[in-house]
C-alpha atoms as a PDB file:
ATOM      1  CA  UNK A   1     -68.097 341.773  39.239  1.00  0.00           C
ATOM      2  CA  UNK A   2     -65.912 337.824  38.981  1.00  0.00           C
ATOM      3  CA  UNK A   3     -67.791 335.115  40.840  1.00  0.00           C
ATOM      4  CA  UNK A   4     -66.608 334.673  44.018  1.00  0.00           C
ATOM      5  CA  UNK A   5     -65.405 331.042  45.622  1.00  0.00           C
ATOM      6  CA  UNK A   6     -65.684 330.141  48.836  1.00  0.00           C
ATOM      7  CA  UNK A   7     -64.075 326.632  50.141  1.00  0.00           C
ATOM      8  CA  UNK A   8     -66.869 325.406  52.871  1.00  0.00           C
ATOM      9  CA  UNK A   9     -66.946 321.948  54.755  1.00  0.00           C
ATOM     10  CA  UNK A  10     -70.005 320.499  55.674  1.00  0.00           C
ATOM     11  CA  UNK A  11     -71.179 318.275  58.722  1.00  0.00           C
ATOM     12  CA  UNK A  12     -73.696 315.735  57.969  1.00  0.00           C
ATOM     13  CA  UNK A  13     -73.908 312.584  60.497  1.00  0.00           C
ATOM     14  CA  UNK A  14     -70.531 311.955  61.784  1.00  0.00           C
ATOM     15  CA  UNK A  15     -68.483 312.939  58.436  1.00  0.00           C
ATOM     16  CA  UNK A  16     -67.523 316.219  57.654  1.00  0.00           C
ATOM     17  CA  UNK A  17     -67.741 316.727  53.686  1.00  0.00           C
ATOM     18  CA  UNK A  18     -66.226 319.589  51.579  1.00  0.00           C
ATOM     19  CA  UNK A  19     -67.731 321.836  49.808  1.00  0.00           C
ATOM     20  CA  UNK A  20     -67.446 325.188  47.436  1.00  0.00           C
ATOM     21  CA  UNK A  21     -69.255 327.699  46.615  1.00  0.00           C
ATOM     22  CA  UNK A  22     -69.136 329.855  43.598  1.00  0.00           C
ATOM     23  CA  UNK A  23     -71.320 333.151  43.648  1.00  0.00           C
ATOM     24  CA  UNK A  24     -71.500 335.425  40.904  1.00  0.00           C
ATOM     25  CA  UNK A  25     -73.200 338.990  41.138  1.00  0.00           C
ATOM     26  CA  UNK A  26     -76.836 339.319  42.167  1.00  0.00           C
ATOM     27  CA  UNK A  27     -77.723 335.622  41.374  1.00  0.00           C
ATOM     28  CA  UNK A  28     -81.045 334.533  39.583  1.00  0.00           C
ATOM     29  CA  UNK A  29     -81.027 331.493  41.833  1.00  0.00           C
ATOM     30  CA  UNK A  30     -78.381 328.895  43.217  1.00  0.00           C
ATOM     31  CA  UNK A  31     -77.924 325.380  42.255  1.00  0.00           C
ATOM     32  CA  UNK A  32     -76.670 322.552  44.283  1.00  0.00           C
ATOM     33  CA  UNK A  33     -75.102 320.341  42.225  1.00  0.00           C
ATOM     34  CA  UNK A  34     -73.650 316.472  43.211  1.00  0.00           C
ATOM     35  CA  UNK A  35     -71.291 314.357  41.809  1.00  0.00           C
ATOM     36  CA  UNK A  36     -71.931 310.997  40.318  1.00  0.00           C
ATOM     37  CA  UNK A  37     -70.625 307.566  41.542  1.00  0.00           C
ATOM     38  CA  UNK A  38     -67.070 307.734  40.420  1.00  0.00           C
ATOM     39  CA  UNK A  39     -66.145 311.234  40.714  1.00  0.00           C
ATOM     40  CA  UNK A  40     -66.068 313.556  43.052  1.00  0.00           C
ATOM     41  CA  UNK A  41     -67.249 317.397  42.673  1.00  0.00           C
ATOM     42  CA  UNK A  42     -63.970 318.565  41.317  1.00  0.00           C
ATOM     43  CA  UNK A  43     -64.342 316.547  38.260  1.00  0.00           C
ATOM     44  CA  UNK A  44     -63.776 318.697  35.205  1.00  0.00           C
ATOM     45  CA  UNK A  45     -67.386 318.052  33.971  1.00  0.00           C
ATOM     46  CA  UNK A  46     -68.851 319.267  36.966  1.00  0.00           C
ATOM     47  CA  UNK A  47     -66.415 322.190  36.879  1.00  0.00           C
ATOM     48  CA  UNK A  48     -67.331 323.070  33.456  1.00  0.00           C
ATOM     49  CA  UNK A  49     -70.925 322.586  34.194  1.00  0.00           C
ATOM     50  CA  UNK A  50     -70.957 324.931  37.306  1.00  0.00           C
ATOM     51  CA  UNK A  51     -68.646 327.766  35.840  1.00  0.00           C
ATOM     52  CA  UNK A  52     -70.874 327.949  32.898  1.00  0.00           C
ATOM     53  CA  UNK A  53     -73.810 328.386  35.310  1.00  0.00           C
ATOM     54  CA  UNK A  54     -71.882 331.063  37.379  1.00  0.00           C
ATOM     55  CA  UNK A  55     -70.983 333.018  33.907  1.00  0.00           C
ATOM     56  CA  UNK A  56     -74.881 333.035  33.481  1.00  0.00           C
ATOM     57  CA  UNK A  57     -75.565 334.645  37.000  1.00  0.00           C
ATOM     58  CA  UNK A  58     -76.541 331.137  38.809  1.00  0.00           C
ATOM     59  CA  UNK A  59     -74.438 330.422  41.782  1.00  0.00           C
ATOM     60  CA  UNK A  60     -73.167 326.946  42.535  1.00  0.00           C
ATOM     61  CA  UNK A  61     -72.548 324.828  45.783  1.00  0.00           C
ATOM     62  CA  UNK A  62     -70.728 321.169  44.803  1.00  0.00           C
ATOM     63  CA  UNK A  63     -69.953 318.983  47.541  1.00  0.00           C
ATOM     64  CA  UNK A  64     -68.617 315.736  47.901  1.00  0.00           C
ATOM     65  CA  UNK A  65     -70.655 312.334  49.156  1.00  0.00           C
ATOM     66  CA  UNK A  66     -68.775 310.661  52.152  1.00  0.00           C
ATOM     67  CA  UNK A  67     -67.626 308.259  50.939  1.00  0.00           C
ATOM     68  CA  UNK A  68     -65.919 310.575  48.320  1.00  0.00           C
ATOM     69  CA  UNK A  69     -64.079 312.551  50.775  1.00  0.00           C
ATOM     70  CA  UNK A  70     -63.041 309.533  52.467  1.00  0.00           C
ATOM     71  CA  UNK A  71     -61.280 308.235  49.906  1.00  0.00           C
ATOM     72  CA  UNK A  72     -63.256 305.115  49.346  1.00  0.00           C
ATOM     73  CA  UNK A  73     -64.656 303.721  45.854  1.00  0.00           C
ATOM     74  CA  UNK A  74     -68.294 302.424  46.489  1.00  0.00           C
ATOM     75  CA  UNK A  75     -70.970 304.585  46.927  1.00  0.00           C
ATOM     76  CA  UNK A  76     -72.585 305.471  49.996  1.00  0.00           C
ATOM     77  CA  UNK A  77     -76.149 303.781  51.084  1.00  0.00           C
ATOM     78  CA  UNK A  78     -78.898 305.854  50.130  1.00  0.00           C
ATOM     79  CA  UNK A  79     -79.537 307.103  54.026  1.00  0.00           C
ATOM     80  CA  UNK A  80     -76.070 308.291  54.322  1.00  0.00           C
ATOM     81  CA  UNK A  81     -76.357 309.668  50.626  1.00  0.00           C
ATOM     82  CA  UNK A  82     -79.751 311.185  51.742  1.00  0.00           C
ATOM     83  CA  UNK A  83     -78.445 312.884  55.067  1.00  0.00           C
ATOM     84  CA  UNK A  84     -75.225 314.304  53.033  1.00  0.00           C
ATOM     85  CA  UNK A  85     -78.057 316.123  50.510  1.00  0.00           C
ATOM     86  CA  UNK A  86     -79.741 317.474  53.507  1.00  0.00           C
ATOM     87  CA  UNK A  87     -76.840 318.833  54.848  1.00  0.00           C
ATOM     88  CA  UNK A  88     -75.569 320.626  51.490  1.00  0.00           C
ATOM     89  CA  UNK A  89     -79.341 321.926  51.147  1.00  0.00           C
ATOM     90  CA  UNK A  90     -79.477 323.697  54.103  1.00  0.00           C
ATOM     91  CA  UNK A  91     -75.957 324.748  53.819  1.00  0.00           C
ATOM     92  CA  UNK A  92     -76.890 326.147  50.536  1.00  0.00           C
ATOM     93  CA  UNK A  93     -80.340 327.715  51.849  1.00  0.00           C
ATOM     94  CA  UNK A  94     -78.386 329.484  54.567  1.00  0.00           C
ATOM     95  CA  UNK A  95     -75.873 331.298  52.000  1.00  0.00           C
ATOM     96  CA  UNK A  96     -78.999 332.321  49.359  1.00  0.00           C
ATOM     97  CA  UNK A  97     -80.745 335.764  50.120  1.00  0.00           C
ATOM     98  CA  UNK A  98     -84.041 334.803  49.229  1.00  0.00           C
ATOM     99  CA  UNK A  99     -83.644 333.548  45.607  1.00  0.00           C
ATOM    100  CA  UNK A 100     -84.632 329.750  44.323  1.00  0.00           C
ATOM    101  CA  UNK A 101     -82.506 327.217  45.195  1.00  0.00           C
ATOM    102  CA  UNK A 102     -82.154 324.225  43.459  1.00  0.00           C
ATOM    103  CA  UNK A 103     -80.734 320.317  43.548  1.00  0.00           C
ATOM    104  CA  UNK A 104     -78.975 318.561  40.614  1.00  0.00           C
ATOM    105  CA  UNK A 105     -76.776 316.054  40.148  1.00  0.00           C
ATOM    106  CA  UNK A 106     -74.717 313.763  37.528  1.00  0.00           C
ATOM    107  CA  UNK A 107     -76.212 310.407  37.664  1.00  0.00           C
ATOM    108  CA  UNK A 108     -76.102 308.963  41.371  1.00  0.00           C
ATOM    109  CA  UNK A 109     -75.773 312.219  42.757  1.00  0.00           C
ATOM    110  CA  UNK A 110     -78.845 313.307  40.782  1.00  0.00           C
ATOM    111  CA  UNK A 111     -81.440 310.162  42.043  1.00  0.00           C
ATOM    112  CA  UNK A 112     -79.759 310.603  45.548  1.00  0.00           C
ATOM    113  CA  UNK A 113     -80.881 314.269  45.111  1.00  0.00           C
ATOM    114  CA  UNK A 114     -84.579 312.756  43.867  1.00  0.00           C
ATOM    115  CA  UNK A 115     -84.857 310.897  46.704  1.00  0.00           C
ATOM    116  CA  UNK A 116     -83.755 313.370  49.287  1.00  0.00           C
ATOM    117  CA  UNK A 117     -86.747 315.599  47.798  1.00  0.00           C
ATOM    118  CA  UNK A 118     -89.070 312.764  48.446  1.00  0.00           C
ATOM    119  CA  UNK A 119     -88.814 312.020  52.145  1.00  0.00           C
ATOM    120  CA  UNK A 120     -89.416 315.942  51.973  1.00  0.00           C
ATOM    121  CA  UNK A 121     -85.978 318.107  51.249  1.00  0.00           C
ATOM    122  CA  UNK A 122     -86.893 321.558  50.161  1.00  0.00           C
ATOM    123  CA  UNK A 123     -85.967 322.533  46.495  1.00  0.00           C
ATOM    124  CA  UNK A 124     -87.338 324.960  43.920  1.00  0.00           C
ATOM    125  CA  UNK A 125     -87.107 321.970  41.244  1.00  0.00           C
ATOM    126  CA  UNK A 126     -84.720 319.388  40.118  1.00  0.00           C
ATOM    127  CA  UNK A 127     -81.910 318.669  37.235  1.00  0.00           C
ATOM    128  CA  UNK A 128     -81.016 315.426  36.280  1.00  0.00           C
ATOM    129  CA  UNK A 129     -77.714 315.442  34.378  1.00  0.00           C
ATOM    130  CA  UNK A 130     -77.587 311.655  33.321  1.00  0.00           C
ATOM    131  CA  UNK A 131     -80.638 310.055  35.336  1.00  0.00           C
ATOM    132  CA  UNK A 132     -79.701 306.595  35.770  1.00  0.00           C
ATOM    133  CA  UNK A 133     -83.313 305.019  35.284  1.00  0.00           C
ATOM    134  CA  UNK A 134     -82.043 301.716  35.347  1.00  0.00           C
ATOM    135  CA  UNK A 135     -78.400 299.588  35.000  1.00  0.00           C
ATOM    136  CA  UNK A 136     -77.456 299.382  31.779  1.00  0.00           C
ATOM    137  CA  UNK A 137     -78.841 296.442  29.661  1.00  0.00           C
ATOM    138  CA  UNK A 138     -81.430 296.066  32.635  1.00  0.00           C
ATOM    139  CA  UNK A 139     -84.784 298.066  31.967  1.00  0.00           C
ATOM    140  CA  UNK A 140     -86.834 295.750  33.555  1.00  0.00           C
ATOM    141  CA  UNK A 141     -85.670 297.330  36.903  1.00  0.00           C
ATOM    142  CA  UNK A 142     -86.484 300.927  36.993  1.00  0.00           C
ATOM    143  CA  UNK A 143     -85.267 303.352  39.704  1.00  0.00           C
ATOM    144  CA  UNK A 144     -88.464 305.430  38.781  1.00  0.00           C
ATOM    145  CA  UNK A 145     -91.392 304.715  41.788  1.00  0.00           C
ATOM    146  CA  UNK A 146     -89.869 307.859  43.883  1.00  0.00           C
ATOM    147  CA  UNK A 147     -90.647 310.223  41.104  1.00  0.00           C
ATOM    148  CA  UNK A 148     -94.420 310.426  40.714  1.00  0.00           C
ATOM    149  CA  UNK A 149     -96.320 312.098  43.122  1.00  0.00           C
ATOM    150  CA  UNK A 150     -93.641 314.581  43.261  1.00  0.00           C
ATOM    151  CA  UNK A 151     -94.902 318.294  42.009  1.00  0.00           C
ATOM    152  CA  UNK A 152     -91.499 320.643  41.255  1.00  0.00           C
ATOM    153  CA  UNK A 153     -90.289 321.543  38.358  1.00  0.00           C
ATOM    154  CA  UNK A 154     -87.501 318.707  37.039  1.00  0.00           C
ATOM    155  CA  UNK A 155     -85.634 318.256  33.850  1.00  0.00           C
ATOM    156  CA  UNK A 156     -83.830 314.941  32.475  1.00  0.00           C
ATOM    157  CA  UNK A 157     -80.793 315.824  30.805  1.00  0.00           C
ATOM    158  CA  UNK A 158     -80.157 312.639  29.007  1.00  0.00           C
ATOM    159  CA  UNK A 159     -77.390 311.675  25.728  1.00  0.00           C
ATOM    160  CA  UNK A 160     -78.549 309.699  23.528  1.00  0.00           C
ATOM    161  CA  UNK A 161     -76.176 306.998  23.551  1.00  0.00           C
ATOM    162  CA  UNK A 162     -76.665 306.333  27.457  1.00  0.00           C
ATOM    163  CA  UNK A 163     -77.200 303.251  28.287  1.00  0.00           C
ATOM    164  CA  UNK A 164     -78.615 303.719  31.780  1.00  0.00           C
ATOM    165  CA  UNK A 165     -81.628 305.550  29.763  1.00  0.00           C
ATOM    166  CA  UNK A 166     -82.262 304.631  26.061  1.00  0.00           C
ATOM    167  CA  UNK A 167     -84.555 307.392  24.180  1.00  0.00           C
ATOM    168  CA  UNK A 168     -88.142 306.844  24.750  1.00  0.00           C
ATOM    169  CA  UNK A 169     -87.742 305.369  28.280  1.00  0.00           C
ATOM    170  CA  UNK A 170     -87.318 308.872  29.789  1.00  0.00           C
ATOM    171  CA  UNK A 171     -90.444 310.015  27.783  1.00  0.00           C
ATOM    172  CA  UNK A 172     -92.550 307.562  29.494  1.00  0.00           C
ATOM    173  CA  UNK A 173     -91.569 308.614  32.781  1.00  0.00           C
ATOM    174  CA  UNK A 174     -91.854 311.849  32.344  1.00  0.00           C
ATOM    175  CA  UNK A 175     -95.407 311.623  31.082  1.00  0.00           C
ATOM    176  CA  UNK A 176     -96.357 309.672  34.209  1.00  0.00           C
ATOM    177  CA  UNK A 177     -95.171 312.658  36.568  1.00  0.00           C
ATOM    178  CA  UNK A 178     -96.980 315.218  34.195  1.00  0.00           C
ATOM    179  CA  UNK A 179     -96.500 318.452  32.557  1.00  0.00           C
ATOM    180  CA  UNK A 180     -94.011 319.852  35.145  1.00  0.00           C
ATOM    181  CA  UNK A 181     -91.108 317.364  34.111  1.00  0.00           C
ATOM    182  CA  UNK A 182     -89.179 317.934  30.942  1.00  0.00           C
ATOM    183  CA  UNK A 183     -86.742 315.516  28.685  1.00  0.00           C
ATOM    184  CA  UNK A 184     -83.808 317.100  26.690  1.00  0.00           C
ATOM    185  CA  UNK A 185     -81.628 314.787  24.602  1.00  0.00           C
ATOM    186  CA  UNK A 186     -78.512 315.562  24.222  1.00  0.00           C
ATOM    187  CA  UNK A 187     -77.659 313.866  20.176  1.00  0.00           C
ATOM    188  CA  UNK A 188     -74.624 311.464  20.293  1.00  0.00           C
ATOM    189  CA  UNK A 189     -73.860 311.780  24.129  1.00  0.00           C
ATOM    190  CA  UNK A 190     -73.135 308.878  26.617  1.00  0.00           C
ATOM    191  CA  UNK A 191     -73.533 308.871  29.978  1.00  0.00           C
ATOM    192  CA  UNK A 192     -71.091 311.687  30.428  1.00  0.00           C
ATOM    193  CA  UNK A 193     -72.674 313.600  27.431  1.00  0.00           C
ATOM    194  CA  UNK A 194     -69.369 313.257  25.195  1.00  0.00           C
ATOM    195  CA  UNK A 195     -69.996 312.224  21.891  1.00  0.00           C
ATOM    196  CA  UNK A 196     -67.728 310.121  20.047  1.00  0.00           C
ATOM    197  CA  UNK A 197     -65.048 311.128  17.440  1.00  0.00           C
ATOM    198  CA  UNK A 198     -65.103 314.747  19.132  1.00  0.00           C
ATOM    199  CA  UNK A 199     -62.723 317.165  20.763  1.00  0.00           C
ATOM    200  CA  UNK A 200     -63.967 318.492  23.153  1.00  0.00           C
ATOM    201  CA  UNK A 201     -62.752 318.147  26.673  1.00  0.00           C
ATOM    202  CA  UNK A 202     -65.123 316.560  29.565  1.00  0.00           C
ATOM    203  CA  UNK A 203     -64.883 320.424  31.168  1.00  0.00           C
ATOM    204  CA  UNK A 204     -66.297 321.445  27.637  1.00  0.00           C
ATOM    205  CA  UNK A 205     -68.976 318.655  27.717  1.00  0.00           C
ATOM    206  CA  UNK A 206     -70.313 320.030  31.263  1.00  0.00           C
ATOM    207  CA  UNK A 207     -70.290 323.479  30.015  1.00  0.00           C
ATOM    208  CA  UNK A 208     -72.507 322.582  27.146  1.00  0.00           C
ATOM    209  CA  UNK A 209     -75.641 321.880  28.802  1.00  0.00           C
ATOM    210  CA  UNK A 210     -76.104 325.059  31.271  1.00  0.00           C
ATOM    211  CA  UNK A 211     -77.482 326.769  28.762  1.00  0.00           C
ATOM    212  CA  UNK A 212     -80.561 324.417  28.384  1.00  0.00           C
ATOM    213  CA  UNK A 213     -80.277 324.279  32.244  1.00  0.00           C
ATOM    214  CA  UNK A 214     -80.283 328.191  32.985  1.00  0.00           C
ATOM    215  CA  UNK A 215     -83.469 328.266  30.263  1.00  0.00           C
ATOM    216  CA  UNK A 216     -85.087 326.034  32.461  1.00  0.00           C
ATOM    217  CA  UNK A 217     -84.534 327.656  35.563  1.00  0.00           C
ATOM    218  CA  UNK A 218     -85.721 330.776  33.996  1.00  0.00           C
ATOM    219  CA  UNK A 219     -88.579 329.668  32.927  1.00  0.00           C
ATOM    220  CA  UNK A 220     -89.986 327.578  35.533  1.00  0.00           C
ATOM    221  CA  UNK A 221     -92.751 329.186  38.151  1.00  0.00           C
ATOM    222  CA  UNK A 222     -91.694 331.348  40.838  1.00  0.00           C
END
C-alpha cells in the first residue's frame, strides 16, 4: 500500500502551526522531524529525508516553528520553540498505534527537540541531522550542558565540512553522555550534508541519510 498524507495544523500557545503527516503501511515507528532555522518543513531536504523514511516503513510528522508559519525570519525563543515540540509530540503520539515515536530535527530544530526532551518530553530516542554544537568559528561556547544526564537512544548525524561541529568535537560529547549516543560522519558534507563539486539535489542529500537513520531506529532497545 502508498504512504498516505495527511495535512494537520497544530495548536501550541496562541499560534496555530501546520503540519503533515506521511504514513506508510504498518509502520516500524514514527518520526517527528523539525526544520532548521531558515527553512521551514517543506524544504526539499526535509522532503527527501522524510519520503525516504516513509519508503522504509517509518512514518513522518514535519511541522513548522511559529515563527515559520508566520512568515517571520528569526527564530523563535527556546520556550516558544519548546511548547511548539510539545505540541507536535503529542500530536504525533495521538496518531501512532502503539509503535516508538521519535524526535529529530535539522540543526535548530534538532537542539530545540534536545531540549524539549530535557524539561521531560516523551521520545523513544533522538536524531540530530546537523547538531549545531556551537556557532561556527566559536567552540569555546558549546550548546552541549542539556545533553548529559539524558538516557535515550540519540544519533549525531554530522558532515564533515560543518562548521557548527568540526570532527572530533562530536566524539567528545558523545563519550560524555555514554554508550547510548552514536556519531556518524557524513565525508565531504556541510551543514546541509551536500558535498561540494556534486550533483545531487538538496531532496537527494536528505534522502541519503535515512538509511543510517532507519538502521538506527532498528536497532535501538525496545
Amino acid at each position: 500500500m502508498p504512504t498516505t498524507e495527511t495535512e494537520l495544523t497544530i495548536k501550541t500557545g496562541d499560534a496555530t502551526v501546520p503540519a503533515r503527516y506521511a504514513r506508510p503501511a504498518d509502520p516500524a515507528a514514527t518520526v517527528v522531524l523539525a526544520h532548521g532555522a531558515g527553512a521551514g518543513m517543506d524544504h526539499p531536504f526535509l522532503s527527501g529525508f522524510a519520503r525516504a523514511l516513509n519508503d522504509a516503513h517509518v512514518a513522518t510528522l514535519r511541522f513548522n516553528f511559529p515563527y515559520m508559519a508566520a512568515g517571520k525570519k528569526f527564530p523563535d525563543r527556546p520556550p516558544v520553540a519548546l511548547a511548539a515540540w510539545r505540541a507536535a509530540m503529542e500530536t504525533a503520539l495521538g496518531l501512532e498505534e502503539g509503535g516508538p515515536v521519535w524526535a529529530a530535527g535539522k540543526s535548530f530544530g534538532g537542539r530545540m527537540a534536545s531540549m524539549a526532551v530535557a524539561e521531560g518530553m516523551p521520545a523513544a530516542g533522538l536524531v540530530f541531522l546537523g547538531y549545531p554544537l556551537h556557532a561556527p568559528g566559536k567552540p569555546e561556547k558549546l550548546r552541549d550542558q542539556h545533553l548529559y544526564g539524558l538516557s535515550l537512544p540519540m544519533l549525531f548525524l554530522q558532515g564533515t565540512r560543518d562548521p557548527f561541529a568540526q570532527p572530533g568535537e562530536l566524539e567528545a560529547v558523545a563519550e560524555r553522555i555514554g554508550p547510548h549516543a552514536a556519531v556518524e560522519w557524513f565525508e565531504g558534507g556541510d551543514h546541509s550534508f551536500h558535498v561540494a563539486r556534486s550533483r545531487r539535489s538538496p531532496e537527494e542529500d536528505g534522502a541519503s541519510l535515512a538509511g543510517t537513520v532507519t538502521g538506527f531506529l532498528a536497532a535501538a532497545p525496545a
